[in-house]
C-alpha atoms as a PDB file:
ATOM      1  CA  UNK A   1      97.005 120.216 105.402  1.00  0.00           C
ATOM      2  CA  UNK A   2     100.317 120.795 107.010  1.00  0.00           C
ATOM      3  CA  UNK A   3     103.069 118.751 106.187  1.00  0.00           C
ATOM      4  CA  UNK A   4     106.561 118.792 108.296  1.00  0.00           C
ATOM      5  CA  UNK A   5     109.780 116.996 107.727  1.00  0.00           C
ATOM      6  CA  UNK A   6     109.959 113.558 109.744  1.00  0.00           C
ATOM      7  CA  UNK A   7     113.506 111.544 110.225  1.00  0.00           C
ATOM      8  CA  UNK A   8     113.497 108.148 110.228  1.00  0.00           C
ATOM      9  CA  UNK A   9     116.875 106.249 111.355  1.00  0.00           C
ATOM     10  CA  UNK A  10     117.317 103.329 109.499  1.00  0.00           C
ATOM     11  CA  UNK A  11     119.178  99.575 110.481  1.00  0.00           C
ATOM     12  CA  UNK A  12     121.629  98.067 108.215  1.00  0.00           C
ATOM     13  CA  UNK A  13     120.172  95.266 106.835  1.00  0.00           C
ATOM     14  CA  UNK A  14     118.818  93.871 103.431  1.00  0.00           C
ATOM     15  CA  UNK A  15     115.657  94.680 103.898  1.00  0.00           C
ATOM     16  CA  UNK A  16     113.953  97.332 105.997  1.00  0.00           C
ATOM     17  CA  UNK A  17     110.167  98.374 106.402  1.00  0.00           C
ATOM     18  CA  UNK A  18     109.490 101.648 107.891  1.00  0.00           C
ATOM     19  CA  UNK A  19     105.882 103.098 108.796  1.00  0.00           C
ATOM     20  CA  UNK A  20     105.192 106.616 107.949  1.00  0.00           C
ATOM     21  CA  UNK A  21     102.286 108.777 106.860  1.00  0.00           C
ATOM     22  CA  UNK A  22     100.503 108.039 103.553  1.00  0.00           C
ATOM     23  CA  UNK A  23     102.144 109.717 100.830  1.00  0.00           C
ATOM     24  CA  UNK A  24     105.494 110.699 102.712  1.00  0.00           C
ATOM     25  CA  UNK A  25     107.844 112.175  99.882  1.00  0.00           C
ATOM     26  CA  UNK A  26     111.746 110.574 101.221  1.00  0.00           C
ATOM     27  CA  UNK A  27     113.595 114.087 100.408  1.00  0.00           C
ATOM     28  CA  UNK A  28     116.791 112.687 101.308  1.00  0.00           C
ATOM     29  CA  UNK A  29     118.978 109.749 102.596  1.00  0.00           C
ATOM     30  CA  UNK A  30     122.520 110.872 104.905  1.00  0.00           C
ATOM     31  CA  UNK A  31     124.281 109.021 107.353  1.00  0.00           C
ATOM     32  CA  UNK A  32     123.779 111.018 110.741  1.00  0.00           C
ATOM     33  CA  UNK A  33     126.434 109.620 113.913  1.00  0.00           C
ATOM     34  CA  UNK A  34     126.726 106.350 111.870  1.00  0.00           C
ATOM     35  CA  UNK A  35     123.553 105.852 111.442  1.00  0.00           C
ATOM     36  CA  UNK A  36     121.747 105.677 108.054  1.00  0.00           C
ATOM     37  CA  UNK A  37     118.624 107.879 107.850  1.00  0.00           C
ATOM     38  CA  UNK A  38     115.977 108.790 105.915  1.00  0.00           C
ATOM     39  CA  UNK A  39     113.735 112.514 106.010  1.00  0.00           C
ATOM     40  CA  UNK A  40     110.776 112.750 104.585  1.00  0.00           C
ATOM     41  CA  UNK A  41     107.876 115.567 103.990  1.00  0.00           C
ATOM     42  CA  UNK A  42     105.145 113.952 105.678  1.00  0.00           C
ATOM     43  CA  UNK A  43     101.144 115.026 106.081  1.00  0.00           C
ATOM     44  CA  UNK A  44     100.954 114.178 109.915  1.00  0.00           C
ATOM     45  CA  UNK A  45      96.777 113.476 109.529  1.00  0.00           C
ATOM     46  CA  UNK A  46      97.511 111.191 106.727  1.00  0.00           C
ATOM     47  CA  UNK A  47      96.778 107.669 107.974  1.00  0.00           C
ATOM     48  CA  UNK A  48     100.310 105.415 108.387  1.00  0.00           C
ATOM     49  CA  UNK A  49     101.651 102.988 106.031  1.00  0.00           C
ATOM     50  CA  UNK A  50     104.219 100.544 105.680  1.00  0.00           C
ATOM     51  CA  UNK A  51     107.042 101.513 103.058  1.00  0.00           C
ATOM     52  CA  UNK A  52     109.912  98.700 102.546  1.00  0.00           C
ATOM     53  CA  UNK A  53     112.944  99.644 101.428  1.00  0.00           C
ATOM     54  CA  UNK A  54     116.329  97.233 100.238  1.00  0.00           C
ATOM     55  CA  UNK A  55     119.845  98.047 100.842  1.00  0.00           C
ATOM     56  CA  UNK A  56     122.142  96.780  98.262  1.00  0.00           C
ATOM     57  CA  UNK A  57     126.396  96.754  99.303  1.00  0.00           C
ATOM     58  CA  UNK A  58     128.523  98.123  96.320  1.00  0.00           C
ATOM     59  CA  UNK A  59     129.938  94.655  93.883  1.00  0.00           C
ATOM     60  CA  UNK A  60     127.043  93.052  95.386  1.00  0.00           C
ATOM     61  CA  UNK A  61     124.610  91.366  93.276  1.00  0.00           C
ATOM     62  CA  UNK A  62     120.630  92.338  92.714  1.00  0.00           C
ATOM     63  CA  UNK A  63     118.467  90.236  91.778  1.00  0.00           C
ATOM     64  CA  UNK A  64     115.351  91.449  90.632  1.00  0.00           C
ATOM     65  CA  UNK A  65     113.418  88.523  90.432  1.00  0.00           C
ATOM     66  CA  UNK A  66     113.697  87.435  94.388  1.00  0.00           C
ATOM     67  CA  UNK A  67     113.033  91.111  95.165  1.00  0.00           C
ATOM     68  CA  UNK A  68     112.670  93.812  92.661  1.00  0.00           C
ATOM     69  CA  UNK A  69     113.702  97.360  93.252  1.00  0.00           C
ATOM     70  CA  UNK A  70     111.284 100.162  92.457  1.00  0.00           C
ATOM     71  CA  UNK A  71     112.878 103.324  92.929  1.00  0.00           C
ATOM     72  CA  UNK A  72     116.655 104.560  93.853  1.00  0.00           C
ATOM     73  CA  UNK A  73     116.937 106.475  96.617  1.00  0.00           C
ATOM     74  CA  UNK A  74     120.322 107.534  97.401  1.00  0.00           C
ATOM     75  CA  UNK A  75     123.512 106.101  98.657  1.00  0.00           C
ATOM     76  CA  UNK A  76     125.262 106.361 102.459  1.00  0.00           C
ATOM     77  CA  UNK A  77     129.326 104.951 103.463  1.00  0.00           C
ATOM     78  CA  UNK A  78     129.444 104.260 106.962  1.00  0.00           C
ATOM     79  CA  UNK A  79     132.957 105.366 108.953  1.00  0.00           C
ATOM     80  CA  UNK A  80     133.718 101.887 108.626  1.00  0.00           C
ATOM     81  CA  UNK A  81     134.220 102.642 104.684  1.00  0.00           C
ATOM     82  CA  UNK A  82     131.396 100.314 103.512  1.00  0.00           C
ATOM     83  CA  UNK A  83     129.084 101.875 100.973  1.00  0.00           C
ATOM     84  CA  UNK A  84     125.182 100.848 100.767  1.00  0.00           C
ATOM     85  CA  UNK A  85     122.587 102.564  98.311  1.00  0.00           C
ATOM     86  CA  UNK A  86     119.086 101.899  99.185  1.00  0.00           C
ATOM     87  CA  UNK A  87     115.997 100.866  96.719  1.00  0.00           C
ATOM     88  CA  UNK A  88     112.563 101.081  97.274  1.00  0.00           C
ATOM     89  CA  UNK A  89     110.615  97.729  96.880  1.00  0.00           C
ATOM     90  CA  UNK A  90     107.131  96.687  96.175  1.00  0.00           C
ATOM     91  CA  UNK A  91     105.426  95.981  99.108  1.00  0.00           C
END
């Protein structure tokens, strides 16, 4: 098993699904030429699964019942000044 780091650019939106390798471990979220991404450590002959993520804008509400999050995963500002953190959902 060798694993390598993977980086996966991300769109702005409420919700966002990404495929990567089973088991990917997200090692960190930066914003990279104004655009939010995600790098993971990734088995490349794991089979591929779909991971969906939420992005949540600072004052802005969550609700948890339309769309729970499961895990934090870090927070990115664009140049614009807007700040975003991102949650893992249940897929």
């Amino acid at each position: 098993m060798k694993k390598v780091i993977y980086k996966y650019e991300l769109e702005v939106q409420d919700i966002i699904e990404v495929t990567m390798p089973i088991g990917a471990e997200i090692l960190d979220l930066q914003v990279q030429n104004n655009t939010p991404c995600l790098w993971a450590l990734v088995d490349r002959s794991e089979g591929k699964e779909v991971r969906k993520f939420r992005t949540i804008g600072t004052g802005h509400y969550i609700w948890d019942k339309e769309i729970p999050c499961k895990k934090y995963i870090g927070t990115y500002q664009l140049q614009s000044g807007f700040v975003f953190h991102l949650f893992e959902v249940p897929f």
